[in-house]
N, C-alpha and C. Protein backbone atom coordinates (compact mmCIF):
# COMPACT_ATOMS: atom_id res chain seq x y z
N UNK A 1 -6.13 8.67 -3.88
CA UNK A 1 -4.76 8.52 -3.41
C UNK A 1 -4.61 9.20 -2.06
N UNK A 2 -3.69 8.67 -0.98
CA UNK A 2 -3.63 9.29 -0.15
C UNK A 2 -2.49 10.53 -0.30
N UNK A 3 -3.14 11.38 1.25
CA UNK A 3 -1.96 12.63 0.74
C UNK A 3 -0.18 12.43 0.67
N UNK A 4 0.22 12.70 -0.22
CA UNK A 4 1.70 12.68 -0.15
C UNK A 4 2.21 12.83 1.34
N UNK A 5 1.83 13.46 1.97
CA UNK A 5 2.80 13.90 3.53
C UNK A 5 2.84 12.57 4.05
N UNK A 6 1.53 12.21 4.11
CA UNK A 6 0.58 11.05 4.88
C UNK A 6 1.92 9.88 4.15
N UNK A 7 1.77 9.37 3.15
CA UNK A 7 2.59 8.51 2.77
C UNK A 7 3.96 8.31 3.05
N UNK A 8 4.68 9.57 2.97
CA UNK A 8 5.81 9.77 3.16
C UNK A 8 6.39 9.98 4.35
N UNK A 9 5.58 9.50 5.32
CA UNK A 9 6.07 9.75 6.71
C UNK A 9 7.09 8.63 7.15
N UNK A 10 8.18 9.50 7.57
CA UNK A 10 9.29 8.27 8.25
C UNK A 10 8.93 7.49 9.39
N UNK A 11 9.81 6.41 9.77
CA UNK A 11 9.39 5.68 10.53
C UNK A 11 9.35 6.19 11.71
N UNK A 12 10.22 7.06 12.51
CA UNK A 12 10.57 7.53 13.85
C UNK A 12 8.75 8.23 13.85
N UNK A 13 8.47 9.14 13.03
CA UNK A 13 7.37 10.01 13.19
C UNK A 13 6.13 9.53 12.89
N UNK A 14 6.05 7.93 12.27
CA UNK A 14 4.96 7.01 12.26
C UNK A 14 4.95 6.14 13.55
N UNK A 15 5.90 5.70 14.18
CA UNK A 15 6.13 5.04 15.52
C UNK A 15 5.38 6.28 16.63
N UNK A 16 5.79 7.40 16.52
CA UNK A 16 5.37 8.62 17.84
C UNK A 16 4.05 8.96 17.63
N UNK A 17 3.69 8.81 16.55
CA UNK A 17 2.16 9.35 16.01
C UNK A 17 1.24 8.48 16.60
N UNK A 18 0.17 8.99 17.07
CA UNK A 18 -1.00 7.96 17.74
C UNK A 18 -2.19 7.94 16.89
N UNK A 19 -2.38 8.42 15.44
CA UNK A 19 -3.28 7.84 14.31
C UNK A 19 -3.02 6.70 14.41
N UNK A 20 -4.46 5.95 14.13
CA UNK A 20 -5.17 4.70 14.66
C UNK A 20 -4.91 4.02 13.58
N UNK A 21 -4.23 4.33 12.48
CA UNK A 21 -3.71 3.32 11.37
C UNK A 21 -2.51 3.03 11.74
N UNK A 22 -1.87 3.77 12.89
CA UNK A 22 -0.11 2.94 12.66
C UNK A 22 -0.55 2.58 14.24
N UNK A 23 -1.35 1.84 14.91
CA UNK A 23 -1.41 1.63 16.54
C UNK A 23 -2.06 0.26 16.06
N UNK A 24 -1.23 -0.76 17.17
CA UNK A 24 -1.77 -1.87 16.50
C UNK A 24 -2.42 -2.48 18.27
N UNK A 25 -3.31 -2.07 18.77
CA UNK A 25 -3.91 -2.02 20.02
C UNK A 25 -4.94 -3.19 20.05
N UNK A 26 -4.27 -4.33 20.99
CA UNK A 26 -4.96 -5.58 20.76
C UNK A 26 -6.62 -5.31 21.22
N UNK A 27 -7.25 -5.96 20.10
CA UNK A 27 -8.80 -5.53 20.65
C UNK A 27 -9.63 -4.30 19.68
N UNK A 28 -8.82 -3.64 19.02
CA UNK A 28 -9.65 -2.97 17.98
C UNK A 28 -9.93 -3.62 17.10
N UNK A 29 -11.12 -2.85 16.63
CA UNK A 29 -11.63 -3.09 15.24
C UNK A 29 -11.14 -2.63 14.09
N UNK A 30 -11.98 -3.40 12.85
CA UNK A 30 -11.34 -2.92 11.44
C UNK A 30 -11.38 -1.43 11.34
N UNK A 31 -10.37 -0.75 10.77
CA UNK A 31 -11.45 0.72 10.69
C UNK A 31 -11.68 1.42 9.16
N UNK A 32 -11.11 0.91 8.35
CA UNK A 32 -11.85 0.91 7.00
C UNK A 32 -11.33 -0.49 6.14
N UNK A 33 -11.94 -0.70 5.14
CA UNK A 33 -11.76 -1.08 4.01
C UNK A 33 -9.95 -0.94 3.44
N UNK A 34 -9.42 -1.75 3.13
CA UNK A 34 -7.58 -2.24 2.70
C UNK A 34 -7.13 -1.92 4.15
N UNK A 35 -7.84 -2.37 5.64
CA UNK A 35 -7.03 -2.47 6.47
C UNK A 35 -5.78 -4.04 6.51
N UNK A 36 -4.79 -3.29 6.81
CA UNK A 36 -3.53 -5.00 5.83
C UNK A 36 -2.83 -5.03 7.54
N UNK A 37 -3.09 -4.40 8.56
CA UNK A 37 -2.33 -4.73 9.57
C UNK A 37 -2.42 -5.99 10.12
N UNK A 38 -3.46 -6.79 9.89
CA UNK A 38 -3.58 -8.59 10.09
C UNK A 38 -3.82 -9.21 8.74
N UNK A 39 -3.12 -10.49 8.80
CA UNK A 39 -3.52 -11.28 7.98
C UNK A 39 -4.67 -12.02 8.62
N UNK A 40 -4.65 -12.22 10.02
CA UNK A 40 -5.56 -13.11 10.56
C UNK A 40 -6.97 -13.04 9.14
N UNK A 41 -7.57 -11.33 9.03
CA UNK A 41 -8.84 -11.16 8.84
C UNK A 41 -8.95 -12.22 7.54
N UNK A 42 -8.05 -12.18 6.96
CA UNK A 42 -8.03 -13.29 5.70
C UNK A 42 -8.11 -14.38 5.46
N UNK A 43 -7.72 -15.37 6.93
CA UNK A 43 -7.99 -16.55 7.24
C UNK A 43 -9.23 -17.03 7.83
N UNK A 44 -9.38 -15.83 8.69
CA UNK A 44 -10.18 -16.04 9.62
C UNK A 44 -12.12 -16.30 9.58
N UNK A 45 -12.45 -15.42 8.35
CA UNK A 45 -13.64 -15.81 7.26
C UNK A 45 -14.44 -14.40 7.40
N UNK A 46 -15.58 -14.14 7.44
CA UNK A 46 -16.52 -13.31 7.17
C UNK A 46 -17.15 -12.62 8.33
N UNK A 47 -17.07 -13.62 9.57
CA UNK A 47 -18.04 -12.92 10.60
C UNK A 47 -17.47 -11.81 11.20
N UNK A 48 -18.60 -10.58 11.37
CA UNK A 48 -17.77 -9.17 11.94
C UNK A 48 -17.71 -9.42 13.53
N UNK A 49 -18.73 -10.36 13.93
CA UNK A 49 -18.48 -10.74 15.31
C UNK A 49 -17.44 -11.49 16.01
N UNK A 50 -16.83 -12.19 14.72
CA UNK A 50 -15.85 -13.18 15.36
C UNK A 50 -14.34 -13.09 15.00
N UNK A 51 -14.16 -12.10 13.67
CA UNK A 51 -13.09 -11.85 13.69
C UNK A 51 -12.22 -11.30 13.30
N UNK A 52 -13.45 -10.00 13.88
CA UNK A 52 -12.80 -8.16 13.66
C UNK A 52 -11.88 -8.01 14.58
N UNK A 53 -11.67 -8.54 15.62
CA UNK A 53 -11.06 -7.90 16.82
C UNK A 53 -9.49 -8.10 16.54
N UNK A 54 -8.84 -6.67 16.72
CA UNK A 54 -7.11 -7.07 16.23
C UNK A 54 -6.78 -7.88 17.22
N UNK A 55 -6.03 -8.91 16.89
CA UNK A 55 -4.77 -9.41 18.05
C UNK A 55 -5.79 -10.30 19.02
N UNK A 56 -6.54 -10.68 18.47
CA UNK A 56 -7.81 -11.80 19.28
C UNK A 56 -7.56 -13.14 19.31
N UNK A 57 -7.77 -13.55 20.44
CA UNK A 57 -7.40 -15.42 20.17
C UNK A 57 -8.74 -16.11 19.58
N UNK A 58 -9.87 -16.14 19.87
CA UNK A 58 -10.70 -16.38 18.58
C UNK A 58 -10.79 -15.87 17.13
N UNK A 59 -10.52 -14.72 16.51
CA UNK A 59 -10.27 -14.62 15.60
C UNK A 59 -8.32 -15.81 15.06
N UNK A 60 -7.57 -15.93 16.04
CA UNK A 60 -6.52 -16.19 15.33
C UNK A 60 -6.85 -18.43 15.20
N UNK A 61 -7.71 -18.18 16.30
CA UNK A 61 -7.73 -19.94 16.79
C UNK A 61 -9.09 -19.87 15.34
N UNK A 62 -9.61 -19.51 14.84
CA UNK A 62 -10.79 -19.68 13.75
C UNK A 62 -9.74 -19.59 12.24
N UNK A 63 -9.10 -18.66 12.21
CA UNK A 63 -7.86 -18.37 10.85
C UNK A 63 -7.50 -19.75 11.13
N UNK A 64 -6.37 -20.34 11.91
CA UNK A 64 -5.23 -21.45 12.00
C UNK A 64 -6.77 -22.64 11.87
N UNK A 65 -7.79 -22.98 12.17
CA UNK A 65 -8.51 -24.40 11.29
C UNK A 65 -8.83 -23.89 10.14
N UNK A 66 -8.72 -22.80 9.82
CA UNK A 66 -9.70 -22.72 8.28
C UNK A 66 -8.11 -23.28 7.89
N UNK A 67 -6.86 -22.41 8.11
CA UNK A 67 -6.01 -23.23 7.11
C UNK A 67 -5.64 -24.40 7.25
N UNK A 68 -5.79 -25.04 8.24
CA UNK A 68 -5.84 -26.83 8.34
C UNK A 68 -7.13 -27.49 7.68
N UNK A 69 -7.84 -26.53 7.83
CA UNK A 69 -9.23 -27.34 6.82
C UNK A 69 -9.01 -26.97 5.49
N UNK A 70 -8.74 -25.92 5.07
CA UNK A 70 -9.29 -25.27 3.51
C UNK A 70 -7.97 -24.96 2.57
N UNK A 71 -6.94 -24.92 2.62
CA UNK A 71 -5.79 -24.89 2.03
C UNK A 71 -4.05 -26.17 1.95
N UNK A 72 -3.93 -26.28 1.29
CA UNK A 72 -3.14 -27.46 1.32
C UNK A 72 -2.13 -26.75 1.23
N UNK A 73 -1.81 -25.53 0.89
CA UNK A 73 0.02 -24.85 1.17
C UNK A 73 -0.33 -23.27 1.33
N UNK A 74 -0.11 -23.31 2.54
CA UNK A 74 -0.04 -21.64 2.75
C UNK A 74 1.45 -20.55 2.71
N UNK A 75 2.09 -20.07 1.88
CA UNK A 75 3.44 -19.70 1.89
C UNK A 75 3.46 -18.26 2.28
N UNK A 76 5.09 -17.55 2.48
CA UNK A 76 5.20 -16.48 3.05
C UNK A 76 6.29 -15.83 2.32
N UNK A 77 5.83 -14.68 2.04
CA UNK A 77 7.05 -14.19 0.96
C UNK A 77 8.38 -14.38 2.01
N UNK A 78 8.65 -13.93 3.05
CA UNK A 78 9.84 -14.74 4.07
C UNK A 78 10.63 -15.39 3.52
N UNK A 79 9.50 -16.57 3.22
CA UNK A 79 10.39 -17.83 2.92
C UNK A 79 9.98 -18.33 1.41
N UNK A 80 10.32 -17.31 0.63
CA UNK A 80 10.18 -17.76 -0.90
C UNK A 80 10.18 -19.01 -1.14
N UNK A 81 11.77 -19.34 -1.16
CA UNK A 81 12.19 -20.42 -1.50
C UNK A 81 11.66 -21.73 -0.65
N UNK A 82 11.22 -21.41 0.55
CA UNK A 82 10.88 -22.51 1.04
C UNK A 82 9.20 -23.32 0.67
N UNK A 83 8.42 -21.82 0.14
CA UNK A 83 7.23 -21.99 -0.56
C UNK A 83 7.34 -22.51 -1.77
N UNK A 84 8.43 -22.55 -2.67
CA UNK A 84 8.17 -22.74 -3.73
C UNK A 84 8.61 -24.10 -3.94
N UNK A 85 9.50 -24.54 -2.88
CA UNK A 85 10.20 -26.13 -2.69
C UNK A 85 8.82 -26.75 -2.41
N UNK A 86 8.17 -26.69 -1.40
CA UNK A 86 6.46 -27.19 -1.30
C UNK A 86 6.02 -27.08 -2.59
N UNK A 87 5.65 -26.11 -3.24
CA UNK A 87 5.10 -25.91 -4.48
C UNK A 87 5.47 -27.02 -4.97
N UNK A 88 6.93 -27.42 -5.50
CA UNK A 88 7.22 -27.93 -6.70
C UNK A 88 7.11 -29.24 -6.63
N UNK A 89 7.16 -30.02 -4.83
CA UNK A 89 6.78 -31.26 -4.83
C UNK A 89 5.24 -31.62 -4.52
N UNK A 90 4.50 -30.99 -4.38
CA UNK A 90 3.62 -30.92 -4.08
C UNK A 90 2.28 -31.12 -5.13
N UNK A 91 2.63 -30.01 -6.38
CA UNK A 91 1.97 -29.63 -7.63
C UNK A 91 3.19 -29.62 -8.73
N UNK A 92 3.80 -30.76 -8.74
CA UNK A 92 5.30 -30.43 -9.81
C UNK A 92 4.94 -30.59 -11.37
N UNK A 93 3.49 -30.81 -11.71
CA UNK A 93 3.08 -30.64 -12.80
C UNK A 93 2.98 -28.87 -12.86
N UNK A 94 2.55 -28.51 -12.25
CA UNK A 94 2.30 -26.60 -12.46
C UNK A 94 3.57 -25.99 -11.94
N UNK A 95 4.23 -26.45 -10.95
CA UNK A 95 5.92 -25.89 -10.40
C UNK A 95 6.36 -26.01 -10.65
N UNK A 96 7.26 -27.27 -11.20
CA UNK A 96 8.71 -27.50 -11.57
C UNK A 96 9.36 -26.54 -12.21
N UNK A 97 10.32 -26.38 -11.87
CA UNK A 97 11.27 -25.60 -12.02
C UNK A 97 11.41 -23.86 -11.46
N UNK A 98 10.54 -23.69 -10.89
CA UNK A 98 9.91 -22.74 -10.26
C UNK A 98 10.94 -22.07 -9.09
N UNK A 99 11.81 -22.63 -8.67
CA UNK A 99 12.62 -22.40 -7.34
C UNK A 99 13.91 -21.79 -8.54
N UNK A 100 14.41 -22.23 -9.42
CA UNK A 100 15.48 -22.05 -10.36
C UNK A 100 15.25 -20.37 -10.96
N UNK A 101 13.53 -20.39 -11.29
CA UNK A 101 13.71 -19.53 -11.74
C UNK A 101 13.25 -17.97 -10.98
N UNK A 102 13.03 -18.35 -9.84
CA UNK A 102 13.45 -17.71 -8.19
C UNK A 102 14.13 -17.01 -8.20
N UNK A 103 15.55 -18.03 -8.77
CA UNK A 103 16.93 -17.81 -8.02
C UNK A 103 17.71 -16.91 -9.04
N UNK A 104 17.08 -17.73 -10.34
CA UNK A 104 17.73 -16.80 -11.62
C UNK A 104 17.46 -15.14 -11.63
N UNK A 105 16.63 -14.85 -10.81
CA UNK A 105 15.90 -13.30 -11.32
C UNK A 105 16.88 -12.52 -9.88
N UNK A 106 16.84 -13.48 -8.61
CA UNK A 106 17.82 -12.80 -7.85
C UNK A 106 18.84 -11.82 -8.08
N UNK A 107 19.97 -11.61 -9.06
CA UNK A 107 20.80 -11.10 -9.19
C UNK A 107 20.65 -10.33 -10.10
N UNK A 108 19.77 -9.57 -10.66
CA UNK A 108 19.26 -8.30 -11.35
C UNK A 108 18.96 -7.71 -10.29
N UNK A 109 19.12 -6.28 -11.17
CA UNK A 109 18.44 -4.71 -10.26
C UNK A 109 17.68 -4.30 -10.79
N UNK A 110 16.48 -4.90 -10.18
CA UNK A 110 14.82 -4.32 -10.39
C UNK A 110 14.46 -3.38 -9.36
N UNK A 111 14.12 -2.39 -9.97
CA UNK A 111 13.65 -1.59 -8.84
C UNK A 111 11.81 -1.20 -9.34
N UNK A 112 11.01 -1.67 -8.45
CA UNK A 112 9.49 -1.10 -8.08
C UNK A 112 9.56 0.15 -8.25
N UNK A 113 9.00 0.90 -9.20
CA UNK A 113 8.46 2.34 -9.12
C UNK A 113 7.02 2.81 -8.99
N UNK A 114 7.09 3.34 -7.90
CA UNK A 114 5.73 4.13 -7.21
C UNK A 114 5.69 5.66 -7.23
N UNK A 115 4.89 6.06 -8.18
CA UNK A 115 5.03 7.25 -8.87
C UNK A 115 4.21 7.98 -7.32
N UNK A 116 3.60 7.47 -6.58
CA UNK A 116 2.78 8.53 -5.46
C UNK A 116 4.23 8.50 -4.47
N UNK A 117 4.95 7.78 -4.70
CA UNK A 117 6.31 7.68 -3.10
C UNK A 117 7.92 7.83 -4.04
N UNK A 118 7.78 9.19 -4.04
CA UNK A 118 9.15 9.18 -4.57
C UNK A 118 10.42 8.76 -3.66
């Protein structure tokens, strides 16, 4: 687990801080393992040559054909509802009704508990 301080740092004092996990400096590399600051690396495939580099136009131009080649619906939590409208016409044997029940869970108070981030 990381250290509590480390986690709990506000935004003003994560923005001023120049640790290389909150600097998103076009042209670096990965620097460990659950780096989540790009999605590119997820699209983009395996090679460390082609598409480690943050904020790279070959790494982002290699991501955008894999998902024109290799995926038929890519969605964004953003746009829930707009993923799940694709979903349901798309695959309406496995979706249907899927947007309803979206909408139904909307108006409860769920709250996520993260016992390391009080």
């Amino acid at each position: 687990m990381p250290n509590p301080k480390w986690v709990n740092t506000e935004f003003d004092q994560c923005v001023s801080s120049s640790e290389s996990v909150r600097t998103f400096n076009k042209g670096s590399l990965l620097e460990h393992n659950g780096d989540h600051r790009r999605q590119t690396l997820f699209f983009c495939g395996h090679s460390k040559h082609k598409c480690l580099l943050f904020n790279g136009t070959l790494p982002l131009q290699l991501a955008k054909r894999n998902v024109e080649k290799d995926y038929a619906v890519v969605g964004a939590c953003v746009g829930t509802n707009i993923t799940l409208t694709v979903l349901e016409d798309y695959i309406p044997h496995y979706f249907q009704g899927a947007l309803n029940i979206y909408y139904m869970g909307l108006d409860k108070d769920i709250q996520n508990i993260n016992p390391s981030k009080p």
